[in-house]
N, C-alpha and C. Protein backbone atom coordinates (compact mmCIF):
# COMPACT_ATOMS: atom_id res chain seq x y z
N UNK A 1 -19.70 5.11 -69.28
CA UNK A 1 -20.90 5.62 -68.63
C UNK A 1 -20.53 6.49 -67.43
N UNK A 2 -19.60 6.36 -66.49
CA UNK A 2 -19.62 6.50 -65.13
C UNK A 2 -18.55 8.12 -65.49
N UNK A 3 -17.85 7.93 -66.71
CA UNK A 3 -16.96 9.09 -67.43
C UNK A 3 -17.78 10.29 -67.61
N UNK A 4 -18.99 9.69 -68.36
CA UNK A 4 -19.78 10.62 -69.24
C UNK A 4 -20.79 11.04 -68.39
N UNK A 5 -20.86 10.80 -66.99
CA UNK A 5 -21.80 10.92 -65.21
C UNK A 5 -21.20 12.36 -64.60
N UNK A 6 -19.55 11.76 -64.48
CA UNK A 6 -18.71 12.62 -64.00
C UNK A 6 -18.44 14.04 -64.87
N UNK A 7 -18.51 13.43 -66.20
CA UNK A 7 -18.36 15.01 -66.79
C UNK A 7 -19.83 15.82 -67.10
N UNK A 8 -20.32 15.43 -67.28
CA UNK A 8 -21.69 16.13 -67.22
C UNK A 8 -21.86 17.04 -65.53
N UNK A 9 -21.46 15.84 -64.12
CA UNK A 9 -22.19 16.91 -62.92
C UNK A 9 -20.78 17.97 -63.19
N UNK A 10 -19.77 17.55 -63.75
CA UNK A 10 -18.66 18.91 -63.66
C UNK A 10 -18.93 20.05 -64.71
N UNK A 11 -19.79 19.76 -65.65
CA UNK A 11 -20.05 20.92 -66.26
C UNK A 11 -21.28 21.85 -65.42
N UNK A 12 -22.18 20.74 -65.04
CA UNK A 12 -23.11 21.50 -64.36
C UNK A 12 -22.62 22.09 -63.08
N UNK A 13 -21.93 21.95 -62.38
CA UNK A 13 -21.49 22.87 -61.36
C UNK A 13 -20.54 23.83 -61.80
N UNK A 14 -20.12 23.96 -62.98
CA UNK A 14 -18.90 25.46 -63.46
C UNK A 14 -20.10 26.13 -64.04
N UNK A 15 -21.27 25.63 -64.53
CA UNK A 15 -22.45 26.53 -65.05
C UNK A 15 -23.17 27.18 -63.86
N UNK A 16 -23.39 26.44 -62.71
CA UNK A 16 -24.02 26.96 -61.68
C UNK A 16 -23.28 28.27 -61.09
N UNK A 17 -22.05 28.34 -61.37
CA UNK A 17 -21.21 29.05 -60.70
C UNK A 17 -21.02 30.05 -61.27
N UNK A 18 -21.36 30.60 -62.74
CA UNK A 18 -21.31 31.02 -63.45
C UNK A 18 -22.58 31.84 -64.12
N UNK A 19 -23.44 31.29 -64.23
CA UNK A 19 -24.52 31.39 -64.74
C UNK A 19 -25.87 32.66 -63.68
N UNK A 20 -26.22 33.03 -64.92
CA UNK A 20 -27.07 34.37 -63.67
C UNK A 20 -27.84 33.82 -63.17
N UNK A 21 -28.32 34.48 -62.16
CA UNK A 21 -29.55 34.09 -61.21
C UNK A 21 -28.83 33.03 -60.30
N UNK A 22 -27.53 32.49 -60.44
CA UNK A 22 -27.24 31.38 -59.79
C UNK A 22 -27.46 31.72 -58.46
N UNK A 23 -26.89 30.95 -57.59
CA UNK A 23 -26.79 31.06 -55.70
C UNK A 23 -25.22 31.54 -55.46
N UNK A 24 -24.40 31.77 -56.56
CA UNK A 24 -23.48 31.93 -56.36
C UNK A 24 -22.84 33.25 -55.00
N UNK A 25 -21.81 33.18 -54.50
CA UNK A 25 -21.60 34.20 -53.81
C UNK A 25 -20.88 35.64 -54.30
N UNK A 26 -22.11 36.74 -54.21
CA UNK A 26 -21.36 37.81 -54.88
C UNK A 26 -20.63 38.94 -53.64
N UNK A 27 -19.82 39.81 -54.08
CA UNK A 27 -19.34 40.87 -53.60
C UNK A 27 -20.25 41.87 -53.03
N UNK A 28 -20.37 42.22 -52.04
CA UNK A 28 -21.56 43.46 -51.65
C UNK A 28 -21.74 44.31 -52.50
N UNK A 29 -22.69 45.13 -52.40
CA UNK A 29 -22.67 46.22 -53.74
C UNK A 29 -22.20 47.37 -52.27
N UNK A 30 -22.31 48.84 -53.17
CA UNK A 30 -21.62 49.70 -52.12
C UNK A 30 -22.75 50.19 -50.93
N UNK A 31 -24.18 49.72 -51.02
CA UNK A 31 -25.00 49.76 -50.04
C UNK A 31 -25.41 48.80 -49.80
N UNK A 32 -25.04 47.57 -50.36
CA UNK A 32 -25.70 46.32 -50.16
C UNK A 32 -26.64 45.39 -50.65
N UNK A 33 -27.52 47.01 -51.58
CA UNK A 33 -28.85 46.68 -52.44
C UNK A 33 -28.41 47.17 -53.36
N UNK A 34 -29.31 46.75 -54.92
CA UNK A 34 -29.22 46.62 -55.92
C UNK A 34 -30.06 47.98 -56.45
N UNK A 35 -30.71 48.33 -56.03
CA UNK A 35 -31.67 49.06 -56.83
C UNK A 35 -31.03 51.07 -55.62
N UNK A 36 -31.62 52.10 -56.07
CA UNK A 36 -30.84 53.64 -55.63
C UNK A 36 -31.90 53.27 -54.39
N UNK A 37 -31.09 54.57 -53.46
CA UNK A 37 -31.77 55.27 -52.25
C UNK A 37 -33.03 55.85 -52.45
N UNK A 38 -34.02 55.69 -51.76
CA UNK A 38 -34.94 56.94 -51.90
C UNK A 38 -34.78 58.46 -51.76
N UNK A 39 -35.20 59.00 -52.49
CA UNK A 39 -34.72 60.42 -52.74
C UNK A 39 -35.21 61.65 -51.22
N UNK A 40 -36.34 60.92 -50.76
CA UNK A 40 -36.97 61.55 -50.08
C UNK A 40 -37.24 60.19 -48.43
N UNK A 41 -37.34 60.94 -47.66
CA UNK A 41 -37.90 60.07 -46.65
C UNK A 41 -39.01 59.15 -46.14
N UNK A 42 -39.24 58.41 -45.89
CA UNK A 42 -40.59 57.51 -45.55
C UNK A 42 -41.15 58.71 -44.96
N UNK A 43 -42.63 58.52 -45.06
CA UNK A 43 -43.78 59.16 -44.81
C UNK A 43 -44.33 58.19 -44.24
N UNK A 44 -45.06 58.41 -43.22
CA UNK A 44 -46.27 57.36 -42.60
C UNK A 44 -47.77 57.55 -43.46
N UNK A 45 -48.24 55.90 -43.39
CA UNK A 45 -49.35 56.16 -44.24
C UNK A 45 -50.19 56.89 -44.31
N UNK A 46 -51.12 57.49 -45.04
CA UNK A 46 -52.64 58.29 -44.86
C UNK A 46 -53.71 57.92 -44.20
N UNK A 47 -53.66 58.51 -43.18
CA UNK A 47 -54.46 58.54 -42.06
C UNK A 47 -54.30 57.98 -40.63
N UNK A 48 -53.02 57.65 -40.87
CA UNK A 48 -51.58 57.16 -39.69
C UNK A 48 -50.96 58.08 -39.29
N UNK A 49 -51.28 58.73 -37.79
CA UNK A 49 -50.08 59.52 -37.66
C UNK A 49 -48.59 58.61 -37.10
N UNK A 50 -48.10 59.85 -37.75
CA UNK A 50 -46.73 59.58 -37.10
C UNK A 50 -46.35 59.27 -35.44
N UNK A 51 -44.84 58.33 -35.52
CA UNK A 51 -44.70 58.40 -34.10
C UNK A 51 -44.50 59.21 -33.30
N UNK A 52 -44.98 59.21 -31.95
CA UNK A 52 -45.48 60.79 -30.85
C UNK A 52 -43.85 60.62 -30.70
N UNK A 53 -44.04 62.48 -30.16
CA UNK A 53 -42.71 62.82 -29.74
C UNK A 53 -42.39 62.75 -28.32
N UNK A 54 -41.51 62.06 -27.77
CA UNK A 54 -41.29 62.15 -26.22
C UNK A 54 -41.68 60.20 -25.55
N UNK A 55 -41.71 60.25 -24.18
CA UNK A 55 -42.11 58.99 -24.08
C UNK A 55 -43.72 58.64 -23.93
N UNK A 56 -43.60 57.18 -23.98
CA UNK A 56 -44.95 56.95 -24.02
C UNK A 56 -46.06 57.41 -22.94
N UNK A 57 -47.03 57.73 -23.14
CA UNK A 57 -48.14 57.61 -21.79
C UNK A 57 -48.43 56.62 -20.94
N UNK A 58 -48.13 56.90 -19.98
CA UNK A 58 -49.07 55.18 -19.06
C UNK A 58 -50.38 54.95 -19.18
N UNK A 59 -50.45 53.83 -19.36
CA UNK A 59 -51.56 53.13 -19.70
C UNK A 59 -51.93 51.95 -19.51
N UNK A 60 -53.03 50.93 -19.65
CA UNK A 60 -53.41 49.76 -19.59
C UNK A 60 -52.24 49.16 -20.37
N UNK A 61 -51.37 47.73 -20.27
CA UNK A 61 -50.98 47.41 -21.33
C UNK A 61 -51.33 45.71 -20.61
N UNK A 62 -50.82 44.97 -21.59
CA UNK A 62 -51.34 43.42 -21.36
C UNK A 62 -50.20 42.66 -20.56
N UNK A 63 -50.65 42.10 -19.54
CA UNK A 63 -49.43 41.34 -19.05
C UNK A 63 -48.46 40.56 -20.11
N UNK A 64 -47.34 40.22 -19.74
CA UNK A 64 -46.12 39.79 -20.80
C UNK A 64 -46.73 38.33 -21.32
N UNK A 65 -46.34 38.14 -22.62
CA UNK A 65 -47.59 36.68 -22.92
C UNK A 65 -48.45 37.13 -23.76
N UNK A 66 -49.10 38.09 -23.09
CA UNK A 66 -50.53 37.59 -23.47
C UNK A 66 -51.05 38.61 -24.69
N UNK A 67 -51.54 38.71 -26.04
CA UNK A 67 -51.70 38.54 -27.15
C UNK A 67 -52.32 40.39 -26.87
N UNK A 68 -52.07 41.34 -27.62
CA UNK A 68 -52.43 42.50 -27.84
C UNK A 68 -53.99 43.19 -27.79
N UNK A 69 -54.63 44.17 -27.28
CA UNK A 69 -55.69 43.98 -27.62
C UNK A 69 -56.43 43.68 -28.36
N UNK A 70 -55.90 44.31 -29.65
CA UNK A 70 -56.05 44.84 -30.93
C UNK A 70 -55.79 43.47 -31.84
N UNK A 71 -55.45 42.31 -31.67
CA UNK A 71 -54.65 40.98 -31.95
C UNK A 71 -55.78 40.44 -32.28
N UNK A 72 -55.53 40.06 -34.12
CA UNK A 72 -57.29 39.28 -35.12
C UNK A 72 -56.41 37.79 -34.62
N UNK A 73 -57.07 37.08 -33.91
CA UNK A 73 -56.93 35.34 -34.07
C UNK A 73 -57.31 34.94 -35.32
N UNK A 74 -56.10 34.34 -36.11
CA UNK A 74 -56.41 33.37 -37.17
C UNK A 74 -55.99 31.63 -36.68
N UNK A 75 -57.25 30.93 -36.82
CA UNK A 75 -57.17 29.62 -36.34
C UNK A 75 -56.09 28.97 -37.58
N UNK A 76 -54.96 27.96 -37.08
CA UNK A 76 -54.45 27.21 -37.41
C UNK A 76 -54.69 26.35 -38.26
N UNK A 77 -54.44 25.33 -39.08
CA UNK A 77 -54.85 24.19 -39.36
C UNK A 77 -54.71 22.68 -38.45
N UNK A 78 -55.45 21.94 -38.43
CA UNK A 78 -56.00 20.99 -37.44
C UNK A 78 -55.12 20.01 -37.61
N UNK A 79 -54.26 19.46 -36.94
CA UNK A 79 -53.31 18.18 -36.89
C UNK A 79 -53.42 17.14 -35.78
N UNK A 80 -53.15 15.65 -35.97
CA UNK A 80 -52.65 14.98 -35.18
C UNK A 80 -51.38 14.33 -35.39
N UNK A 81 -50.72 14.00 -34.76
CA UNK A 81 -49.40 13.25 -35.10
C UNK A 81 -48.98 12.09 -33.80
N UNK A 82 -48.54 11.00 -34.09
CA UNK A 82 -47.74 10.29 -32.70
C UNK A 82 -46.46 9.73 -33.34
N UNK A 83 -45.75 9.44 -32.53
CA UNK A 83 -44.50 8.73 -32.61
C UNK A 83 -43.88 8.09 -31.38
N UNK A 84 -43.35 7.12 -31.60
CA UNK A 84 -42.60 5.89 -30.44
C UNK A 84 -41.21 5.75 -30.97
N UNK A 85 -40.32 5.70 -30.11
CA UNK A 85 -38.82 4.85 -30.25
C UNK A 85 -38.36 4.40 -29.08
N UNK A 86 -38.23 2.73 -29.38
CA UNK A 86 -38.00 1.74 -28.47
C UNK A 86 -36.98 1.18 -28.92
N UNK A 87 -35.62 1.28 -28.51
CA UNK A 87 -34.36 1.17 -28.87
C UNK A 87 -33.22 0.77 -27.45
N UNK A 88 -33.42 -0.50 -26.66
CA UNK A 88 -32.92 -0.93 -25.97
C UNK A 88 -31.54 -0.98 -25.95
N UNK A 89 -31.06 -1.29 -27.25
CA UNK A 89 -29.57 -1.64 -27.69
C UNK A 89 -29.13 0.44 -27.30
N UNK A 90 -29.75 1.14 -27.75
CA UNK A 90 -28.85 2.42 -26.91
C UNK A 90 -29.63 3.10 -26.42
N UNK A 91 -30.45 2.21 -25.74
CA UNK A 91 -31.46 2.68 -24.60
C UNK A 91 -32.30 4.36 -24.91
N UNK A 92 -32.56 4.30 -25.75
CA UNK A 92 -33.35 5.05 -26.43
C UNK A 92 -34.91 4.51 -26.10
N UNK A 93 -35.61 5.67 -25.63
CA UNK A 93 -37.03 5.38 -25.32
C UNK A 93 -37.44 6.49 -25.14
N UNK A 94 -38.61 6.93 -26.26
CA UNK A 94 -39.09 8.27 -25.56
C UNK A 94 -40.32 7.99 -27.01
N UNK A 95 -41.08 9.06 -26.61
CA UNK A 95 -42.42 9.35 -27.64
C UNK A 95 -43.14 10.27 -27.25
N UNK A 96 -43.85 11.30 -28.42
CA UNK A 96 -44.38 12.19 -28.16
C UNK A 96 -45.96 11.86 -29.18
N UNK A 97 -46.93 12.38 -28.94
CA UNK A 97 -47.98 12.65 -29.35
C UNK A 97 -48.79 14.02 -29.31
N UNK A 98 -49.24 14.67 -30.38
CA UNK A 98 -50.04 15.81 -30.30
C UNK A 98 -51.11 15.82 -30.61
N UNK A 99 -51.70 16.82 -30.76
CA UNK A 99 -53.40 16.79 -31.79
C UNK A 99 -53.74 18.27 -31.57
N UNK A 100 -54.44 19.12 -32.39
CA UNK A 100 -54.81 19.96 -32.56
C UNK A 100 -56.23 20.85 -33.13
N UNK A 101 -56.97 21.32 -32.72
CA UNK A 101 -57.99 21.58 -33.62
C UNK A 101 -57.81 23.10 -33.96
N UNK A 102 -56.85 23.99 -33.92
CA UNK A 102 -56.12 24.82 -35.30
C UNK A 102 -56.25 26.27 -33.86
N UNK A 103 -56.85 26.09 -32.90
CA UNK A 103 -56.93 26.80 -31.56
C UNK A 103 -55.77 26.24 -30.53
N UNK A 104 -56.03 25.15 -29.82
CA UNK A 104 -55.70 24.57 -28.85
C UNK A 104 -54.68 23.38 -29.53
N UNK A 105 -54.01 23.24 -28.86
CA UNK A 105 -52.94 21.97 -28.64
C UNK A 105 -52.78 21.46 -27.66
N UNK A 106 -53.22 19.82 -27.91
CA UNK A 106 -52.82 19.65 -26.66
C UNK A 106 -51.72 18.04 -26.67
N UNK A 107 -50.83 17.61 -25.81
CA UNK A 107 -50.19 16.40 -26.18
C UNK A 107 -49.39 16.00 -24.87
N UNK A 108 -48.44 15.11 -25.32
CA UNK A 108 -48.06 13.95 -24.06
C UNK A 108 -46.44 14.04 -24.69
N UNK A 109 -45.75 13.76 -23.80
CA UNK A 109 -44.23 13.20 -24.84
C UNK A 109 -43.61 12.99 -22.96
N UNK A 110 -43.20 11.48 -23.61
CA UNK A 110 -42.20 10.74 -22.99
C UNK A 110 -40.87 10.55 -23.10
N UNK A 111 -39.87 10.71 -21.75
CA UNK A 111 -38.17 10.43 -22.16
C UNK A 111 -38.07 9.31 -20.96
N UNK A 112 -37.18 8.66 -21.13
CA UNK A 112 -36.45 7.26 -20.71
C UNK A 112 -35.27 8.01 -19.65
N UNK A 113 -35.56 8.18 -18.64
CA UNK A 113 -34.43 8.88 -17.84
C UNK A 113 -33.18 7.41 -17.40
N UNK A 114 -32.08 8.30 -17.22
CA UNK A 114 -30.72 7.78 -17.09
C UNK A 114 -31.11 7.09 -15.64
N UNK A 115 -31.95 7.46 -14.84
CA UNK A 115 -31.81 6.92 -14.26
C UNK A 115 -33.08 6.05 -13.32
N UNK A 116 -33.57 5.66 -14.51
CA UNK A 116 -34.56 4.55 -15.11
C UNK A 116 -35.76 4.95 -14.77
N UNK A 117 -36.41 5.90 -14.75
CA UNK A 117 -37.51 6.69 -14.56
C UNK A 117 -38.01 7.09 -15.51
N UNK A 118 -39.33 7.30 -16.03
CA UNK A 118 -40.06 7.98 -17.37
C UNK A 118 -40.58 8.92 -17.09
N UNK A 119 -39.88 10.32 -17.74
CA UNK A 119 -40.70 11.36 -17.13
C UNK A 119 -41.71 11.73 -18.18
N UNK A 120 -43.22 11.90 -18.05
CA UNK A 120 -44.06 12.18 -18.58
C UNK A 120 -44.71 13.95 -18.22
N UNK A 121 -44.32 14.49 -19.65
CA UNK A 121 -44.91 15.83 -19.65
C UNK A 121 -46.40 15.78 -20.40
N UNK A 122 -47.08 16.06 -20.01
CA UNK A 122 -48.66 16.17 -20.47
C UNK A 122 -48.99 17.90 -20.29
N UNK A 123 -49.36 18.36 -22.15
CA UNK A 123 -49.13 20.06 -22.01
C UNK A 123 -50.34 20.46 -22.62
N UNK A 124 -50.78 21.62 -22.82
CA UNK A 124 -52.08 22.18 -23.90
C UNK A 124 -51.44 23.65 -23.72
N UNK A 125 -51.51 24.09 -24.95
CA UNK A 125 -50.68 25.51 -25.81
C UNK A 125 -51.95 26.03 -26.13
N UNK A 126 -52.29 27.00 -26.01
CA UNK A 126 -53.26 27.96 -26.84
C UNK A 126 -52.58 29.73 -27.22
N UNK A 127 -53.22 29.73 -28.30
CA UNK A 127 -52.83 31.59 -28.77
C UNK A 127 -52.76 32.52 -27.42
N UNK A 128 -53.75 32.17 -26.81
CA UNK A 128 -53.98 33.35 -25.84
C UNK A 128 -53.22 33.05 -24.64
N UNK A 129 -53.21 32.04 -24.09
CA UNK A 129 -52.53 31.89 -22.47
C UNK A 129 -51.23 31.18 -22.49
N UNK A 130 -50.92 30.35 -24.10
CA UNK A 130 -49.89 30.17 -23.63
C UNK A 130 -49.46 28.51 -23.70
N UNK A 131 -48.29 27.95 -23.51
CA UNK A 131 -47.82 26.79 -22.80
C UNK A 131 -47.96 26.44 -21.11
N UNK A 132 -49.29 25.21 -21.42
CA UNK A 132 -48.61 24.95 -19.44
C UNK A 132 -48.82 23.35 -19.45
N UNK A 133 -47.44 23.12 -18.96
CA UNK A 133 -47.39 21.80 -18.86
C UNK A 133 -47.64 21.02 -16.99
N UNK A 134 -48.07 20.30 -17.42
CA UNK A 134 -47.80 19.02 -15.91
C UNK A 134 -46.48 17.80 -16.20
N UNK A 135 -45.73 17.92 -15.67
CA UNK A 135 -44.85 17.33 -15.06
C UNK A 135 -45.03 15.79 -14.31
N UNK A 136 -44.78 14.66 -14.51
CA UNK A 136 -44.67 13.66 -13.86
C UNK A 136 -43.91 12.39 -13.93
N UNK A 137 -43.55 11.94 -13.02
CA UNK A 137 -42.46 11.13 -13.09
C UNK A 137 -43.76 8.71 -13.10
N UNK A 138 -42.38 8.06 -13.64
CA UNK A 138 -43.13 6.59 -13.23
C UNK A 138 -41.51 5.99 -13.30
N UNK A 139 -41.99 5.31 -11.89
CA UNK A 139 -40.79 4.65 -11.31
C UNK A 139 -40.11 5.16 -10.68
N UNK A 140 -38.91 4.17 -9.95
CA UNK A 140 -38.14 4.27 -8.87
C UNK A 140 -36.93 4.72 -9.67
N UNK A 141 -36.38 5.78 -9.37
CA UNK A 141 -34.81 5.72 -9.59
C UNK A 141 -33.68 4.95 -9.03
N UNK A 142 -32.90 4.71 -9.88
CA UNK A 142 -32.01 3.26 -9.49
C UNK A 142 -30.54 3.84 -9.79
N UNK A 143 -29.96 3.97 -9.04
CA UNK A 143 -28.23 4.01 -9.36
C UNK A 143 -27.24 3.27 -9.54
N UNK A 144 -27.11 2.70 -10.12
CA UNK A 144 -26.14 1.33 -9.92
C UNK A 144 -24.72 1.38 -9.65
N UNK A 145 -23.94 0.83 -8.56
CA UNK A 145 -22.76 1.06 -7.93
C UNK A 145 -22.21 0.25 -9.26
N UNK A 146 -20.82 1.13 -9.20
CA UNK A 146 -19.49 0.53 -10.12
C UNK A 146 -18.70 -0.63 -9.28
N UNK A 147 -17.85 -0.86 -9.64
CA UNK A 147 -16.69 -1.80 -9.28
C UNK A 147 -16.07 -1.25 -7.99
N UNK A 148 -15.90 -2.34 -6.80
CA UNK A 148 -15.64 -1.54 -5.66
C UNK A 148 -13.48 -1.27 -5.84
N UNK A 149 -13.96 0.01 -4.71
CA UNK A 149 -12.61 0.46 -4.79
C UNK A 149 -12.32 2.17 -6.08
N UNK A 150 -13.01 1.92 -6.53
CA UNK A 150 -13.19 3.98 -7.08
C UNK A 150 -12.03 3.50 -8.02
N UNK A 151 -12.35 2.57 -8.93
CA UNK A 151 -11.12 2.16 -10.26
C UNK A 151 -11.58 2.87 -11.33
N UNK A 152 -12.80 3.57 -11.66
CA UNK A 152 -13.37 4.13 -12.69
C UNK A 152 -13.22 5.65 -12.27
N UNK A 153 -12.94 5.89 -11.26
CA UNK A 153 -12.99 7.40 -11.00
C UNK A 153 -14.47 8.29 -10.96
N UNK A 154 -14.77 9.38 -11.29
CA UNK A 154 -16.08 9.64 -11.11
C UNK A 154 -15.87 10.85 -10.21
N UNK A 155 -15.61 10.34 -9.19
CA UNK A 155 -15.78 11.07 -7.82
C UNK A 155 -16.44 10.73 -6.63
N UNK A 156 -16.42 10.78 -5.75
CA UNK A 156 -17.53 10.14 -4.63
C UNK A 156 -17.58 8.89 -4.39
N UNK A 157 -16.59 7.94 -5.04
CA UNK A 157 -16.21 6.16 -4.99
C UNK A 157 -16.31 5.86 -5.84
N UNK A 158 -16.90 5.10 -6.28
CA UNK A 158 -16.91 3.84 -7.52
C UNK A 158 -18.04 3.78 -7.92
N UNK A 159 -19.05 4.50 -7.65
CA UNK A 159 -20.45 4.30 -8.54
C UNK A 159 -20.61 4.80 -9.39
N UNK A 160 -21.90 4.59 -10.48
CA UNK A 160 -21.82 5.77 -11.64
C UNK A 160 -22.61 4.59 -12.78
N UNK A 161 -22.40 4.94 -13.56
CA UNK A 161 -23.11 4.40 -14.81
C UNK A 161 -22.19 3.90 -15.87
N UNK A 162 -22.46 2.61 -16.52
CA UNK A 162 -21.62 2.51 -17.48
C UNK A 162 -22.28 2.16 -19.00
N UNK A 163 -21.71 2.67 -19.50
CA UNK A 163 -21.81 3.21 -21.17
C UNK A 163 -21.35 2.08 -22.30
């Protein structure tokens, strides 16, 4: 059985390798593509002019960000999602939550800082303005001194964290 396993995936991978249409890796062609050059040059469409000659005009334009005038909003599809991981043994702790109604996003996500603090980002994303998050911390930060006498090295004495 385990003979007739092994020779079967070995035929199927000398066929894959072999066989047209495969994923196999070919040689460039001498332009790269498969099919001739165009004989003639792109034309811009009918009733498109072409690009102006020289530099642009000054004009109104949109601060950096922010979505074109001319820019059709197509709404998203609507999601929620959460997730938790509580993992003491390698101190793993963090979770994020979102939700969406196919415009706006908005959500929470938590990390377990090294140095025992939870920093909580609370954000809302939209098409038009963007990502803006709030920032906040829960709890005291705690450092815990090493072994006295600077036997672990580090720098700065003997404190530090151990792993």
């Amino acid at each position: 059985m385990l003979l007739s396993l092994s020779l079967a995936a070995i035929i199927a991978y000398v066929y894959a390798q072999v066989a047209p249409g495969s994923n196999a890796y070919l040689p460039p062609t001498k332009n790269g593509y498969d099919y001739p050059e165009p004989n003639t040059p792109f034309k811009p469409a009918p009733g498109r002019p072409g690009p102006a000659p020289g530099p642009r005009p000054p004009g109104p334009r949109n601060p950096p960000g922010q979505p074109a005038d001319d820019h059709e909003h197509v709404p998203g599809m609507p999601y929620d999602f959460e997730y938790e991981v509580k993992d003491p043994e390698t101190a793993n702790d963090y979770a994020h939550k979102a939700s969406s109604d196919g415009d706006v996003v908005t959500g929470e996500y938590r990390v377990q800082l090294p140095d025992g603090r939870t920093q909580i980002v609370r954000y809302t994303a939209d098409w038009k303005t963007g990502y803006h998050a709030d920032v906040s911390y829960e709890g005291e930060a705690q450092f815990p001194q090493g072994p006295a006498g600077g036997a672990r090295g580090g720098g700065g004495g003997g404190g530090g964290y151990n792993y």
